[in-house]
Protein backbone atom coordinates (compact mmCIF):
# COMPACT_ATOMS: atom_id res chain seq x y z
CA UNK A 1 -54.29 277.90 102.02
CA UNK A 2 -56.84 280.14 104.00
CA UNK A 3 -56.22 280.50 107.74
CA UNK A 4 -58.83 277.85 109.86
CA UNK A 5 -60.47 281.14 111.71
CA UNK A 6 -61.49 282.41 108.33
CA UNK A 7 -63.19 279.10 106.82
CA UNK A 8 -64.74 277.84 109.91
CA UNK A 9 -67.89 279.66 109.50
CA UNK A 10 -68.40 278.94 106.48
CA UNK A 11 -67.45 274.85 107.17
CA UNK A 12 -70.16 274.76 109.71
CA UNK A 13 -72.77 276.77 107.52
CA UNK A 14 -72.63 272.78 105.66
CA UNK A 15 -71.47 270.85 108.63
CA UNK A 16 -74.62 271.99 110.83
CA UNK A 17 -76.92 270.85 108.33
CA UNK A 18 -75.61 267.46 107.92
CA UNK A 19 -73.35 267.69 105.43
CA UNK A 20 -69.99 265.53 106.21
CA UNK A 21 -66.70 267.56 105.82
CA UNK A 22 -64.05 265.50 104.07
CA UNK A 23 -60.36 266.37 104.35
CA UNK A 24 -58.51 263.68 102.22
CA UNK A 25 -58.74 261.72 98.83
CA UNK A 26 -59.19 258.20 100.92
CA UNK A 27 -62.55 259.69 102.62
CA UNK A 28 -63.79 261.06 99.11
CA UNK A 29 -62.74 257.65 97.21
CA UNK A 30 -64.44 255.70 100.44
CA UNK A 31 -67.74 257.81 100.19
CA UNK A 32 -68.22 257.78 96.32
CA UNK A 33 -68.04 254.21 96.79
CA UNK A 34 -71.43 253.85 98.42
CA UNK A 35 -74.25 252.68 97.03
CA UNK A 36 -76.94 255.13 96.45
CA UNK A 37 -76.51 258.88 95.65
CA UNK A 38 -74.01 261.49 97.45
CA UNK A 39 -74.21 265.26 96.80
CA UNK A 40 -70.94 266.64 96.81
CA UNK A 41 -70.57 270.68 97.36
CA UNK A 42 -66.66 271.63 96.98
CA UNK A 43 -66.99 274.72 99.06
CA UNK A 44 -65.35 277.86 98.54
CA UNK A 45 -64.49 281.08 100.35
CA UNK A 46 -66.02 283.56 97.52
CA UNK A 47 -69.20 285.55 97.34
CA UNK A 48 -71.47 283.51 95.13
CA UNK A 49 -70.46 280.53 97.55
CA UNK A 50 -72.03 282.21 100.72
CA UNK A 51 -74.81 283.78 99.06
CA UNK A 52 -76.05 281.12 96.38
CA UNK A 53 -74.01 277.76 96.77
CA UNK A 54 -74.40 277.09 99.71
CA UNK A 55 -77.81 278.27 100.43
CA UNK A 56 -79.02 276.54 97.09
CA UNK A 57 -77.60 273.47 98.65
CA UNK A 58 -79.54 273.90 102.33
CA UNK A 59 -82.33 274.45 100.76
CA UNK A 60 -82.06 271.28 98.14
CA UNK A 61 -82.30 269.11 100.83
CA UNK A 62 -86.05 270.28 101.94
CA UNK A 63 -86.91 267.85 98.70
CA UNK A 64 -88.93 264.63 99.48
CA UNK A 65 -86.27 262.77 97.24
CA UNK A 66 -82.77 263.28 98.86
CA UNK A 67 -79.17 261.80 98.40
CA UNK A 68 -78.24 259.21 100.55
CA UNK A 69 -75.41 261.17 101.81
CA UNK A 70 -73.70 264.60 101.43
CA UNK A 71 -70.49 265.47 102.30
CA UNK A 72 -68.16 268.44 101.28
CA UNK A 73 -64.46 269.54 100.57
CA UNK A 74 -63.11 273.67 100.63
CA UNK A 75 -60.96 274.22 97.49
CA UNK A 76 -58.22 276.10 99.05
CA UNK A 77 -57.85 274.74 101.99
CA UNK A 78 -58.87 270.60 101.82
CA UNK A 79 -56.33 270.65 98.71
CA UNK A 80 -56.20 266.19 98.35
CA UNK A 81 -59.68 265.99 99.09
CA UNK A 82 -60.76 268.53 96.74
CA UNK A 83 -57.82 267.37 94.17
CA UNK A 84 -59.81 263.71 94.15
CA UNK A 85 -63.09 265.08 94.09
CA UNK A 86 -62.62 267.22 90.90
CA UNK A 87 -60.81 263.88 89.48
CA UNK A 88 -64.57 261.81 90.02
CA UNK A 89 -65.74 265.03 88.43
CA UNK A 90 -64.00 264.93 84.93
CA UNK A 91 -64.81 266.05 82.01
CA UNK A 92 -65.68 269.09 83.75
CA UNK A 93 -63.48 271.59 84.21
CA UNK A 94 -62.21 272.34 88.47
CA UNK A 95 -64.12 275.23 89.41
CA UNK A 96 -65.48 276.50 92.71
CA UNK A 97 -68.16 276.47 94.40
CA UNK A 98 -69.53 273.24 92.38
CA UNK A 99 -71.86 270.53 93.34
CA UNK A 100 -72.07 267.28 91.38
CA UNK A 101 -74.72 263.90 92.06
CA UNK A 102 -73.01 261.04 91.90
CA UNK A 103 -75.03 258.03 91.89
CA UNK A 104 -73.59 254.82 92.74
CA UNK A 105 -70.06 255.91 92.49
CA UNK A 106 -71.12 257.23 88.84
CA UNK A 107 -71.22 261.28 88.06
CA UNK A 108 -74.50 261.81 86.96
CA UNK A 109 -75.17 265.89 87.64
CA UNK A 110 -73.11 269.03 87.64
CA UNK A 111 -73.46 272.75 88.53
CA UNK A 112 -70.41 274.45 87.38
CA UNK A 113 -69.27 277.97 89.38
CA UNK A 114 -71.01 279.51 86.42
CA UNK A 115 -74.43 277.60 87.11
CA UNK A 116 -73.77 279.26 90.50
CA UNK A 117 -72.62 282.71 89.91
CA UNK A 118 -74.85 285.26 89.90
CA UNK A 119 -77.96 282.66 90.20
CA UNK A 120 -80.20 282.82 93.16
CA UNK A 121 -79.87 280.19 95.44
CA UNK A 122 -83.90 279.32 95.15
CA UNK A 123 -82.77 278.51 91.47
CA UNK A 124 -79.94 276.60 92.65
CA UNK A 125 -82.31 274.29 95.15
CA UNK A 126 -84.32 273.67 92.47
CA UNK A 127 -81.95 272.57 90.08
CA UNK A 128 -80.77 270.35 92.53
CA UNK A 129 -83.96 268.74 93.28
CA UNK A 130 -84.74 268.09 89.81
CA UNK A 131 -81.80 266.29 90.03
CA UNK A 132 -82.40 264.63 93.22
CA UNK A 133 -86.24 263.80 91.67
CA UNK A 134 -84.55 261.77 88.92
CA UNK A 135 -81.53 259.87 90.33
CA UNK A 136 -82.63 259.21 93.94
């Protein structure tokens, strides 16, 4: 588990944007419930997390078509939240940072770490809205 002081930045780099930080498997199984589509970003601590993820994310949301919600959980640190997120996320594999579209409670897009990795976030954002462009 990473000490609070060292996430906290990078919790509010989501959190300040809108995004709603979720810190147990009830509040991910209550928000994938919702009707319409929810963006979830399982945040991480690395590199390609502060410099593509979660940028790529941001910058998603600038899209005239837009989930209905977005929340987030920090692998590492959220450990039941995340543990239940990656469960809605099967057959894919846990990695981190990922983002997946659910739509009505139903997986429907994923970006992997190594979507991410090494990918600039602009590339990110628009994968993302050509996501958002079809399911929401």
């Amino acid at each position: 588990m990473y000490p609070a002081e060292l996430v906290k930045p990078m919790r509010e780099h989501l959190t300040q944007v809108g995004f709603e930080e979720l810190h147990t498997a009830e509040g991910v199984d209550t928000a994938l419930a919702q009707s319409g589509t929810t963006l979830v970003v399982v945040n991480s601590v690395c590199g390609c997390a502060a410099a593509n993820a979660r940028p790529g994310a941001i910058m998603s949301l600038q899209n005239d078509k837009r989930p209905t919600q977005t929340i987030t959980v920090f692998a590492g640190v959220d450990k039941e939240a995340v543990e239940k997120a990656r469960a809605h996320m099967i057959p894919f594999p846990p990695s981190s940072p990922c983002m997946a579209l659910f739509k009505d409670g139903e997986l429907v897009h994923m970006l992997e770490r190594h979507h991410i990795e090494g990918r600039p976030a602009e590339l990110i954002a628009e994968n993302l809205m050509n996501a958002y462009n079809e399911h929401c």
